[in-house]
Each structure stands twice: as structure tokens, then as C-alpha cells.
Protein backbone atom coordinates (compact mmCIF):
# COMPACT_ATOMS: atom_id res chain seq x y z
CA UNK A 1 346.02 189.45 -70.65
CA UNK A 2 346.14 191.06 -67.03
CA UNK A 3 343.81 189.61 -64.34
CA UNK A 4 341.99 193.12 -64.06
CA UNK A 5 341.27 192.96 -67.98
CA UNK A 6 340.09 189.36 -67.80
CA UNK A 7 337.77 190.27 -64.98
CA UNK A 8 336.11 193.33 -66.29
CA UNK A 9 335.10 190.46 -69.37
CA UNK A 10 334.01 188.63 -67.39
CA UNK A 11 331.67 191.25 -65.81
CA UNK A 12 330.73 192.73 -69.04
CA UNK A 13 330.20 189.04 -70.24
CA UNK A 14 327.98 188.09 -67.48
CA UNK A 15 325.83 191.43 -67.48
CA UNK A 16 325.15 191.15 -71.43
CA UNK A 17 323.65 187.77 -70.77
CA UNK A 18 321.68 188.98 -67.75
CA UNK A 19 320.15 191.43 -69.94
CA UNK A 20 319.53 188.49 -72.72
CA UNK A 21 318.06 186.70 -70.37
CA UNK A 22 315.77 189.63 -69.05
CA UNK A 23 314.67 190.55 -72.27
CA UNK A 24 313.25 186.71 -73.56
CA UNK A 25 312.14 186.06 -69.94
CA UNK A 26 310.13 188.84 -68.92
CA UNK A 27 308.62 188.78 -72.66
CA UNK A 28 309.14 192.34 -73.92
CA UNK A 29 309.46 191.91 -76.74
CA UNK A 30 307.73 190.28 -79.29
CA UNK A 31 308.87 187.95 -81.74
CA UNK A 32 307.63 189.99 -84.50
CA UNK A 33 309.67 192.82 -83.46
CA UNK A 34 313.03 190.83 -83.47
CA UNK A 35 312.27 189.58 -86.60
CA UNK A 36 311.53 193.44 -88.03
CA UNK A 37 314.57 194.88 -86.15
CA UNK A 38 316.82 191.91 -87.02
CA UNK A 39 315.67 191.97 -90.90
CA UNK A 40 316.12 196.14 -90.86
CA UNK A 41 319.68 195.76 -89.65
CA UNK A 42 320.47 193.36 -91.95
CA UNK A 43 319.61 195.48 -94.74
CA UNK A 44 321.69 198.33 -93.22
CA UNK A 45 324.48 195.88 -92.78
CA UNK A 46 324.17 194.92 -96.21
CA UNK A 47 324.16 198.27 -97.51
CA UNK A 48 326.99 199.29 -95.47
CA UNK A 49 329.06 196.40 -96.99
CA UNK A 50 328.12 197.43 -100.56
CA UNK A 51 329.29 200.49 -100.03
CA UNK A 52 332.79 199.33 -98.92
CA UNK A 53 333.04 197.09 -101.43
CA UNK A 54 332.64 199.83 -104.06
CA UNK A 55 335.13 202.36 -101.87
CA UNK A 56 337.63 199.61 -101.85
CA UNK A 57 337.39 198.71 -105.30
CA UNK A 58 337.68 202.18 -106.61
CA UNK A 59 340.57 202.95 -104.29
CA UNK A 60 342.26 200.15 -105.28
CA UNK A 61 341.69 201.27 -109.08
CA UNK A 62 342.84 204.67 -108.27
CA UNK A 63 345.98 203.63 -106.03
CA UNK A 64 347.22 201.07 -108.87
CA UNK A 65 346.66 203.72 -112.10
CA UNK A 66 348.45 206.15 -110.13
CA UNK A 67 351.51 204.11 -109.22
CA UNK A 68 351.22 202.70 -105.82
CA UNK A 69 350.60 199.62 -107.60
CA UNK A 70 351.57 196.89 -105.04
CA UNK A 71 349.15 198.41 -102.32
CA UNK A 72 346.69 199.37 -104.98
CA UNK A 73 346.55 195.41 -105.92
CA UNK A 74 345.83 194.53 -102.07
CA UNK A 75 342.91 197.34 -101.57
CA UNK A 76 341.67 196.06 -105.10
CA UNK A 77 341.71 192.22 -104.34
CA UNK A 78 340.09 193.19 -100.64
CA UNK A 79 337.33 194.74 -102.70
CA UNK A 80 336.64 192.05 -104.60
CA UNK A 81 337.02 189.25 -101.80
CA UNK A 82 334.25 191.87 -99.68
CA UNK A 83 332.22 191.80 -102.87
CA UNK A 84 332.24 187.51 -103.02
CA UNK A 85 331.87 187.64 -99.30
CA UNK A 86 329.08 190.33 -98.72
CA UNK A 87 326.78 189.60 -102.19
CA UNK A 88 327.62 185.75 -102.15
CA UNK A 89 327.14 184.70 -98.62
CA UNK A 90 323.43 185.21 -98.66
CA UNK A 91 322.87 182.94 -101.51
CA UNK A 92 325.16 180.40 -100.50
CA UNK A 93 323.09 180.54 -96.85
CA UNK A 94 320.09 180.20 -98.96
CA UNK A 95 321.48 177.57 -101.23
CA UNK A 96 322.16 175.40 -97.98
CA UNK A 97 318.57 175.63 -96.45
CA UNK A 98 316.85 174.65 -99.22
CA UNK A 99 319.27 171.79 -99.66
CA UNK A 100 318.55 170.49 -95.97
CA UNK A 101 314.86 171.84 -95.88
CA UNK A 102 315.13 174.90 -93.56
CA UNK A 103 313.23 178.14 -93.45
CA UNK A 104 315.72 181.03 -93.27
């Protein structure tokens, strides 16, 4: 990495936590309002996911009955390793906190 690159991190670095820190210290948002903004892009997140999982597997279905079947076997074993990591992750998170006794 050049110097130049590493500095303009830096910079960038620095003024995204400035603004972090703005934001909780000067109070301008409330904590109800993270909590409705962070749950409403989760659910776009999710959605998002779901729909590359079912892109991916169907490409993958389509790329392996029409012959390409070594790269049709990758996009179709992406899909499903998307699906176990986009539909299972939540559970397992949930899973976890009610083992050690956390609100999530």
C-alpha cells in the first residue's frame, strides 16, 4: 500500500469516527430511532440476501442442466452455503443469547 493511500484511510478513518462521536455526543438521535433504523435495515439486508440466495441457486441449476456443469456446481453450492449463512445465522445468534441469558 502507498503512503498517500494509507493516509487518505487514515483521514477517512478518523472523520467517520468524528462523526460517531458527534452523533452519540450531541444526542441527536434517539435510541429508539437506532433501534427502528437498525431493525428496518436488517430486514432489507435480509431480504436482499434471500433474494441472492434464490438467484444463485437457480443459476447454478440452470448453468449445470445446460452443461457448464463444473461452474454450475460452484454457483449452486454458493447458493446453498448463502442460504445456511443468511437463514441460519439469526437462529444460531438467537440460540447463543438465550444460552448465556442475553436480550438480542
Amino acid at each position: 500500500m502507498t503512503k498517500r493511500s494509507y493516509k487518505l484511510q487514515n483521514i477517512i478513518l478518523l472523520t467517520l469516527i468524528s462523526a460517531a462521536l458527534i452523533l452519540i455526543l450531541t444526542s441527536t438521535a434517539e435510541a429508539r430511532d437506532l433501534v427502528e433504523a437498525m431493525t428496518s435495515a436488517q430486514t432489507l439486508l435480509n431480504r436482499i440476501g434471500i433474494a441472492a440466495i434464490s438467484i444463485g441457486i437457480t443459476v447454478g441449476g440452470i448453468m449445470y442442466a445446460l452443461g457448464a456443469a463444473m461452474m454450475g456446481r460452484m454457483v449452486l453450492i454458493s447458493g446453498f452455503i448463502g442460504a445456511c449463512a443468511i437463514l441460519g445465522a439469526p437462529a444460531i445468534i438467537s440460540l447463543v443469547a438465550k444460552i448465556f441469558g442475553m436480550s438480542v
